[in-house]
PDB file of N, CA and C in Angstrom:
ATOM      1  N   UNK A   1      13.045 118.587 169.197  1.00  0.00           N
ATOM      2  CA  UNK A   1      13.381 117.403 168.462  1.00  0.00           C
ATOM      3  C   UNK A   1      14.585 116.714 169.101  1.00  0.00           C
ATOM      4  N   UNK A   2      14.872 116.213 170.355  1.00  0.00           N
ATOM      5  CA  UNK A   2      15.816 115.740 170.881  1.00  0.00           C
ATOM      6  C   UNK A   2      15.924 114.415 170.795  1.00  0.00           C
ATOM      7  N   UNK A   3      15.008 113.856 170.172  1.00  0.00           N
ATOM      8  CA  UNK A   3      15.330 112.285 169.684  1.00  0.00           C
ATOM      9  C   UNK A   3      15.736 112.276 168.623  1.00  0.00           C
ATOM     10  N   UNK A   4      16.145 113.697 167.954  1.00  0.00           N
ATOM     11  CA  UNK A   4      17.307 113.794 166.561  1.00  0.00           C
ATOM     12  C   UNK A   4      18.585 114.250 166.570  1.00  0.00           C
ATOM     13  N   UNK A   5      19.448 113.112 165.961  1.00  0.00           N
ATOM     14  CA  UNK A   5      20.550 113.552 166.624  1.00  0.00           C
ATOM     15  C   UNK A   5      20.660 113.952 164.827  1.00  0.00           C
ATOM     16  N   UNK A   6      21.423 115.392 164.782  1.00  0.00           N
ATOM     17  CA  UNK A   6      21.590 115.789 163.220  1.00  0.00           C
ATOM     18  C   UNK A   6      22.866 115.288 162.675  1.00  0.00           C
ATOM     19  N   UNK A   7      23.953 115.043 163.333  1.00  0.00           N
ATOM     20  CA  UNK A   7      24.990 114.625 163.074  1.00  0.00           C
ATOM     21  C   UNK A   7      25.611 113.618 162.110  1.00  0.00           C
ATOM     22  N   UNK A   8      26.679 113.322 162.163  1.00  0.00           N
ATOM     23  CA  UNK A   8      26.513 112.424 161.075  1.00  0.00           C
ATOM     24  C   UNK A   8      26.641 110.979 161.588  1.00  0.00           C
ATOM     25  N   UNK A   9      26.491 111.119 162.763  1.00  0.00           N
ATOM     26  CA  UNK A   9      26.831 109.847 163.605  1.00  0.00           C
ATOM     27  C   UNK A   9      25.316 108.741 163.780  1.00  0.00           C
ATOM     28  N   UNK A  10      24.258 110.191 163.489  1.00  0.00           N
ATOM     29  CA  UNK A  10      23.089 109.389 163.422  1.00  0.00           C
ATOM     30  C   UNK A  10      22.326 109.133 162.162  1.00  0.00           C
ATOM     31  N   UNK A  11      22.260 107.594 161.950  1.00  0.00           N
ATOM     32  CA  UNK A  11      21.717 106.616 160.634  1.00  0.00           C
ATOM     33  C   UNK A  11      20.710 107.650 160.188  1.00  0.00           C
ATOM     34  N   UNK A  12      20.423 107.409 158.787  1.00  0.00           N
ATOM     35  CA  UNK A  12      19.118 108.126 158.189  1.00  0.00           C
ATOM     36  C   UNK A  12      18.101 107.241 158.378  1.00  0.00           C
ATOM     37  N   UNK A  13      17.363 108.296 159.117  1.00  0.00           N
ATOM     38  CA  UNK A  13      15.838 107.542 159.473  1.00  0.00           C
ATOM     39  C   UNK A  13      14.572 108.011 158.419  1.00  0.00           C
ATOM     40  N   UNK A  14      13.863 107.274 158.298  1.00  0.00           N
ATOM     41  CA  UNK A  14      12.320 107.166 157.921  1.00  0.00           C
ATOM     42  C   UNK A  14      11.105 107.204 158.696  1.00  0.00           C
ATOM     43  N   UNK A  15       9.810 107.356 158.088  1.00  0.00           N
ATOM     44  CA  UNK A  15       8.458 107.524 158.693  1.00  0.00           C
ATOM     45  C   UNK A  15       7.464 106.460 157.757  1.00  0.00           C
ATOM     46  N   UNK A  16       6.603 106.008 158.444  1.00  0.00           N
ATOM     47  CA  UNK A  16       5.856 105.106 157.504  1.00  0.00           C
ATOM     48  C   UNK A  16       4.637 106.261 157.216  1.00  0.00           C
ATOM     49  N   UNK A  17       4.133 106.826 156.056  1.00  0.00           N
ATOM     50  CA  UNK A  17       3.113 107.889 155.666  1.00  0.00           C
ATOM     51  C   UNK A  17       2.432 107.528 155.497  1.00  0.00           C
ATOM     52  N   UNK A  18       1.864 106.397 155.345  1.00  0.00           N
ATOM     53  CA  UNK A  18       0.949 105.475 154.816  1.00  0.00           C
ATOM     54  C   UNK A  18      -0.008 105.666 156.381  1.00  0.00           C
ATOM     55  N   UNK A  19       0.437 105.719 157.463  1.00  0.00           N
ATOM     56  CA  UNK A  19       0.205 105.053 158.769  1.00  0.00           C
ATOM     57  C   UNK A  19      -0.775 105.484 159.489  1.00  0.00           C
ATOM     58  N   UNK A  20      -1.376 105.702 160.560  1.00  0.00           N
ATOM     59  CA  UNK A  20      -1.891 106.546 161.759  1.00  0.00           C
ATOM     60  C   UNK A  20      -0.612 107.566 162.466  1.00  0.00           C
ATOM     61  N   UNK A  21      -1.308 108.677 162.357  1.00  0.00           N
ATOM     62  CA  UNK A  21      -0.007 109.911 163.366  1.00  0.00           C
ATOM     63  C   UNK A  21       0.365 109.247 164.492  1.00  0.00           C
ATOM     64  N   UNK A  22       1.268 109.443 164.335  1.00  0.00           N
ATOM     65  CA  UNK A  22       1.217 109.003 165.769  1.00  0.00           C
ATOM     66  C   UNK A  22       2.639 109.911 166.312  1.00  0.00           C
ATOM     67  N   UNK A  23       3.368 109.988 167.459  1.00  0.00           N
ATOM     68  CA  UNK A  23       4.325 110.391 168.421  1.00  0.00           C
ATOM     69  C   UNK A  23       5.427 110.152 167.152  1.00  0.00           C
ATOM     70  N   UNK A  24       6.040 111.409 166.506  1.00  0.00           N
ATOM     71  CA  UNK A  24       6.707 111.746 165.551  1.00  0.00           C
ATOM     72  C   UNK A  24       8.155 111.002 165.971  1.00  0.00           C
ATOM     73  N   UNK A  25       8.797 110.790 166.719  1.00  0.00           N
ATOM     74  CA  UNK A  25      10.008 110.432 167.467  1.00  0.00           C
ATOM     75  C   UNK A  25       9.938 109.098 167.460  1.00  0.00           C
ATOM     76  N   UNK A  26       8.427 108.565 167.795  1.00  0.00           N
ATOM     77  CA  UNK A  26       8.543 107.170 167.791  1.00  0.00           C
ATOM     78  C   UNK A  26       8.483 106.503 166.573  1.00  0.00           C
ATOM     79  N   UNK A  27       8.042 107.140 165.533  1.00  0.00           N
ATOM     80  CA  UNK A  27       7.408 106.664 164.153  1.00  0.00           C
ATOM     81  C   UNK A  27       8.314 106.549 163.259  1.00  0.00           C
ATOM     82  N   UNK A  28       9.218 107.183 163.783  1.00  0.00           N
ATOM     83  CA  UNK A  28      10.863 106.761 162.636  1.00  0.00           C
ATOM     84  C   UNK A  28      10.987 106.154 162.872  1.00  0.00           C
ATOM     85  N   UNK A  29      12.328 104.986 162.113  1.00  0.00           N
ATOM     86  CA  UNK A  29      12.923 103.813 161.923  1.00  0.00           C
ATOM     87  C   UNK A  29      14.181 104.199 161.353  1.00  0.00           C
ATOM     88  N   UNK A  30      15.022 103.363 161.578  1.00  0.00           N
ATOM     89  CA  UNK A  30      16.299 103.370 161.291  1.00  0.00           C
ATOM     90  C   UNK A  30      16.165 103.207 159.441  1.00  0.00           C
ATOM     91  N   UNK A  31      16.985 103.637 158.393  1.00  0.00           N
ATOM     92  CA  UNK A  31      16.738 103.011 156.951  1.00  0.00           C
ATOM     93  C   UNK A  31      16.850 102.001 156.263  1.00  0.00           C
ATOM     94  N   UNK A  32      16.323 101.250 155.506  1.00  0.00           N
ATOM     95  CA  UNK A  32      16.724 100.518 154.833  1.00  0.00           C
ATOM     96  C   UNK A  32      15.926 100.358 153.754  1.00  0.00           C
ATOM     97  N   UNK A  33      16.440  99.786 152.779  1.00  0.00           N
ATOM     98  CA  UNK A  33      16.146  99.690 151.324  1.00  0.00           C
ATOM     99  C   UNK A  33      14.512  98.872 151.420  1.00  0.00           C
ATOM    100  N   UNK A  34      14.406  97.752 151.612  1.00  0.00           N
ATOM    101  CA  UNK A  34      13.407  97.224 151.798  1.00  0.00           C
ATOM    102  C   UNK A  34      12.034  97.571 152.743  1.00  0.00           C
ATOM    103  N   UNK A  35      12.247  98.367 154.050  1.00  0.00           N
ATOM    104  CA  UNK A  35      11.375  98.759 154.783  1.00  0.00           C
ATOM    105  C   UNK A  35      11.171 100.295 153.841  1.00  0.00           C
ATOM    106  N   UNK A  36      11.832 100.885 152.833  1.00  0.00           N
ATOM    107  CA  UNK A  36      11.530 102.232 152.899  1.00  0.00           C
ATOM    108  C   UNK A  36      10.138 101.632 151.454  1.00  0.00           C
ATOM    109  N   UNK A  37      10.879 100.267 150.463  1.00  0.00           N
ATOM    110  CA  UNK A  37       9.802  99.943 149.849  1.00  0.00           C
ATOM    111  C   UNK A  37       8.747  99.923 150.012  1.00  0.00           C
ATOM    112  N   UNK A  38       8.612  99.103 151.394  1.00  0.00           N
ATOM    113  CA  UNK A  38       6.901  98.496 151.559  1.00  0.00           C
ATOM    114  C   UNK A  38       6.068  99.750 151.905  1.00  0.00           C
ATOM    115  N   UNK A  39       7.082 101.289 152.214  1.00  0.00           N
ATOM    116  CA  UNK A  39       6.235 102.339 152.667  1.00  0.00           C
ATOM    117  C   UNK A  39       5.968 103.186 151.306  1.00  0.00           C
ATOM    118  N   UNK A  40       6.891 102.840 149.697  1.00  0.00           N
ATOM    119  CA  UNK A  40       6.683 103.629 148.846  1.00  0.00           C
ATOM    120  C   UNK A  40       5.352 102.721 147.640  1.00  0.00           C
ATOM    121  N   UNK A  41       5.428 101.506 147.798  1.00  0.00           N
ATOM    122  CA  UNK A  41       4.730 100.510 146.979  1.00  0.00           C
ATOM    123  C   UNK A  41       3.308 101.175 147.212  1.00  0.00           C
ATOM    124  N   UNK A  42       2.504 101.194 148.104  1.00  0.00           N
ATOM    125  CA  UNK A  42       1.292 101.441 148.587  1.00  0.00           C
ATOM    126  C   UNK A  42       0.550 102.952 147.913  1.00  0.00           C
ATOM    127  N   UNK A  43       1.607 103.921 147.875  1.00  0.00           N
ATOM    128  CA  UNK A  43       1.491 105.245 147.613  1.00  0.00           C
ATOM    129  C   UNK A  43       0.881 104.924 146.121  1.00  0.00           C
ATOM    130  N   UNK A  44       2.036 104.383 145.358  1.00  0.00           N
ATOM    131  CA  UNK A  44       2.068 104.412 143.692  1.00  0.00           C
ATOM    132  C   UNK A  44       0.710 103.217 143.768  1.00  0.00           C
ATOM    133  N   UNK A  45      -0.083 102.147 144.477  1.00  0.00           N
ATOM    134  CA  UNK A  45      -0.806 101.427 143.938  1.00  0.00           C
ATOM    135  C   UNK A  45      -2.212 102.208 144.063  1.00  0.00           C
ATOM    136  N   UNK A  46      -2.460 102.962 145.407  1.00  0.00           N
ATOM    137  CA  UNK A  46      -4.008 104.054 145.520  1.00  0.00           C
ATOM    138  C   UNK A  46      -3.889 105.219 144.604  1.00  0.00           C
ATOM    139  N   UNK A  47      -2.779 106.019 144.110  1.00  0.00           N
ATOM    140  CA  UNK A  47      -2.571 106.634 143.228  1.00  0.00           C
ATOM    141  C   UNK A  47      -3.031 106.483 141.965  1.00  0.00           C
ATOM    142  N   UNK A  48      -4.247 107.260 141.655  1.00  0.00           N
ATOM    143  CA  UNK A  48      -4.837 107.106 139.977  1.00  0.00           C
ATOM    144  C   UNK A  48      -3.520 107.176 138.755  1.00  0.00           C
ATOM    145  N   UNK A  49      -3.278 108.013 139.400  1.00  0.00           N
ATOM    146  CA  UNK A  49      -2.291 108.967 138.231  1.00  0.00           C
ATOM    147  C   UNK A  49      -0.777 108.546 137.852  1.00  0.00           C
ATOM    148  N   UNK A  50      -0.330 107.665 139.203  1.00  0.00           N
ATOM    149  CA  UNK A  50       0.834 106.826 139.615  1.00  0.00           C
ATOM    150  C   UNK A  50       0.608 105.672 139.658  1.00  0.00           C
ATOM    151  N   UNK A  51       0.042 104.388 139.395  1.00  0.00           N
ATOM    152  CA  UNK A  51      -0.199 103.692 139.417  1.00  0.00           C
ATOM    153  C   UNK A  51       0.532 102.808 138.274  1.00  0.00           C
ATOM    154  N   UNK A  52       0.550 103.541 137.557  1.00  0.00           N
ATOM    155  CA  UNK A  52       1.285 102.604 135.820  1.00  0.00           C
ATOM    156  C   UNK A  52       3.278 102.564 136.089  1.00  0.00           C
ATOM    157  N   UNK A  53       3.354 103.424 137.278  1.00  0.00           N
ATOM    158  CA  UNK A  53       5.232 103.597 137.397  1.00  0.00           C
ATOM    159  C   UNK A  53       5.470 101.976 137.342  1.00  0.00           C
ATOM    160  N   UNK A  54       6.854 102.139 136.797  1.00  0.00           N
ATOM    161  CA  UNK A  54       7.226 101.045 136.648  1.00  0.00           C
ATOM    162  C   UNK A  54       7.861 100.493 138.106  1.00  0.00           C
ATOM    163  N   UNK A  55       8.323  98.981 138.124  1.00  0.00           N
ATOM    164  CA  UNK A  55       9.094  98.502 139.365  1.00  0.00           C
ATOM    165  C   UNK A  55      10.162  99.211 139.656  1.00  0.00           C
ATOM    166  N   UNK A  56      10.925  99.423 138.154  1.00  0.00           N
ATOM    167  CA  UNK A  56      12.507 100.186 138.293  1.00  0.00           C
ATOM    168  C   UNK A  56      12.311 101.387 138.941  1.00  0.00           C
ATOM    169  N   UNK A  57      11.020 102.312 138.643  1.00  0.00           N
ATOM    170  CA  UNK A  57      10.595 103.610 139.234  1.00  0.00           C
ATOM    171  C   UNK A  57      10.994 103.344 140.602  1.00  0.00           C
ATOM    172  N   UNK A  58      10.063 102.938 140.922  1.00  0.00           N
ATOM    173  CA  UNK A  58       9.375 102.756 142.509  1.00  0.00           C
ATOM    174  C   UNK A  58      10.689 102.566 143.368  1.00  0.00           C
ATOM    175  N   UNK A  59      11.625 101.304 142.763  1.00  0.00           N
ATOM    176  CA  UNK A  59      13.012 100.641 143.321  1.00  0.00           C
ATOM    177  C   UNK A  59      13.502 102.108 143.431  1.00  0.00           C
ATOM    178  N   UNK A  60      14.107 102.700 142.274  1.00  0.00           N
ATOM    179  CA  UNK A  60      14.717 104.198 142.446  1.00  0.00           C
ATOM    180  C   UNK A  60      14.395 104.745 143.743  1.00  0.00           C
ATOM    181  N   UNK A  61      12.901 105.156 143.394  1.00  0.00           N
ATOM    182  CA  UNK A  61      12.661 105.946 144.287  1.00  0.00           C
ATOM    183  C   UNK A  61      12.793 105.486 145.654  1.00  0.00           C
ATOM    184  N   UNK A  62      12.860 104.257 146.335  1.00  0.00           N
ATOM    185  CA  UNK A  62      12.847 103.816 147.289  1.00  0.00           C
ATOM    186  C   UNK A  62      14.366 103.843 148.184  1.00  0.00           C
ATOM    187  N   UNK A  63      15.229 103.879 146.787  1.00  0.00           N
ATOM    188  CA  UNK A  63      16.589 103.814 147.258  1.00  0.00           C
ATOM    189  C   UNK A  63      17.162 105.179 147.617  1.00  0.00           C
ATOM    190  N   UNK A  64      16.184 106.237 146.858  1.00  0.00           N
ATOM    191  CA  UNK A  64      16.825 107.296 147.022  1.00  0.00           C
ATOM    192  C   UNK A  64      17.720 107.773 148.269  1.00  0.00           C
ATOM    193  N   UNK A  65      17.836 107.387 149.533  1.00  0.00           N
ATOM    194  CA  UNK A  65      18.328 107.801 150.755  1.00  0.00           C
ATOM    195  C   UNK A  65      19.673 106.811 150.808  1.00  0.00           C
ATOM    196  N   UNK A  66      19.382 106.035 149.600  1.00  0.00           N
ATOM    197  CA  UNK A  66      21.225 105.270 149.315  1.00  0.00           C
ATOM    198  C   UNK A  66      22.211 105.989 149.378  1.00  0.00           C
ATOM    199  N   UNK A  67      21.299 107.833 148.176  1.00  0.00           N
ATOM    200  CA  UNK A  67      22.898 108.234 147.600  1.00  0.00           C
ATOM    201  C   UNK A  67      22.714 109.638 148.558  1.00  0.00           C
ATOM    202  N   UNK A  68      22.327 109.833 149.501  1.00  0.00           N
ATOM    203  CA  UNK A  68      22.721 110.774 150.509  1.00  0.00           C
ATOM    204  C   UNK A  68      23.826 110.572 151.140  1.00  0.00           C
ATOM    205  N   UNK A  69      24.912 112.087 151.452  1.00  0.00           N
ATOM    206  CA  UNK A  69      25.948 112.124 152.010  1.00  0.00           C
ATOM    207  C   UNK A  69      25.741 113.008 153.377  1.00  0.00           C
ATOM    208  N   UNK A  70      26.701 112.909 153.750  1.00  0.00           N
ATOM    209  CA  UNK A  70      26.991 113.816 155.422  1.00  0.00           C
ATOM    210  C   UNK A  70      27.703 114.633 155.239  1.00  0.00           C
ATOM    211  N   UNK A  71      27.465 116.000 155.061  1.00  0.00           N
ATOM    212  CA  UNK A  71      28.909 116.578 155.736  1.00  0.00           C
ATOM    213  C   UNK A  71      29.001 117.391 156.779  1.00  0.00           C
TER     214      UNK A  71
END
């Protein structure tokens, strides 16, 4: 895994799951609130069972990598 730097110097990255596999290293992205949405929205809408979460849900859940720390 040498395109991970564990440190705290390197941003929290993401994966789009939704996607085609592809080259694990390349398929991350740097984070952000809005790109981590458009990858959690999709999950909760094909989801039978998840489908009724609310916006506030989904927002939560999307932000979750807000309240991560480093040490």
């Amino acid at each position: 895994m040498a395109w991970f730097d564990f440190s705290c110097a390197d941003p929290i990255r993401i994966r789009d799951i939704n996607g085609a596999p592809t080259d694990t290293g390349v398929a991350f992205t740097e984070y952000a609130h809005d790109r981590t949405r458009r990858y959690v929205e999709p999950f909760f809408k094909r989801h039978p069972l998840k489908r009724k979460e609310t916006e506030a849900r989904v927002d939560w859940i999307s932000r979750c990598p807000d309240s991560f720390t480093c040490h």
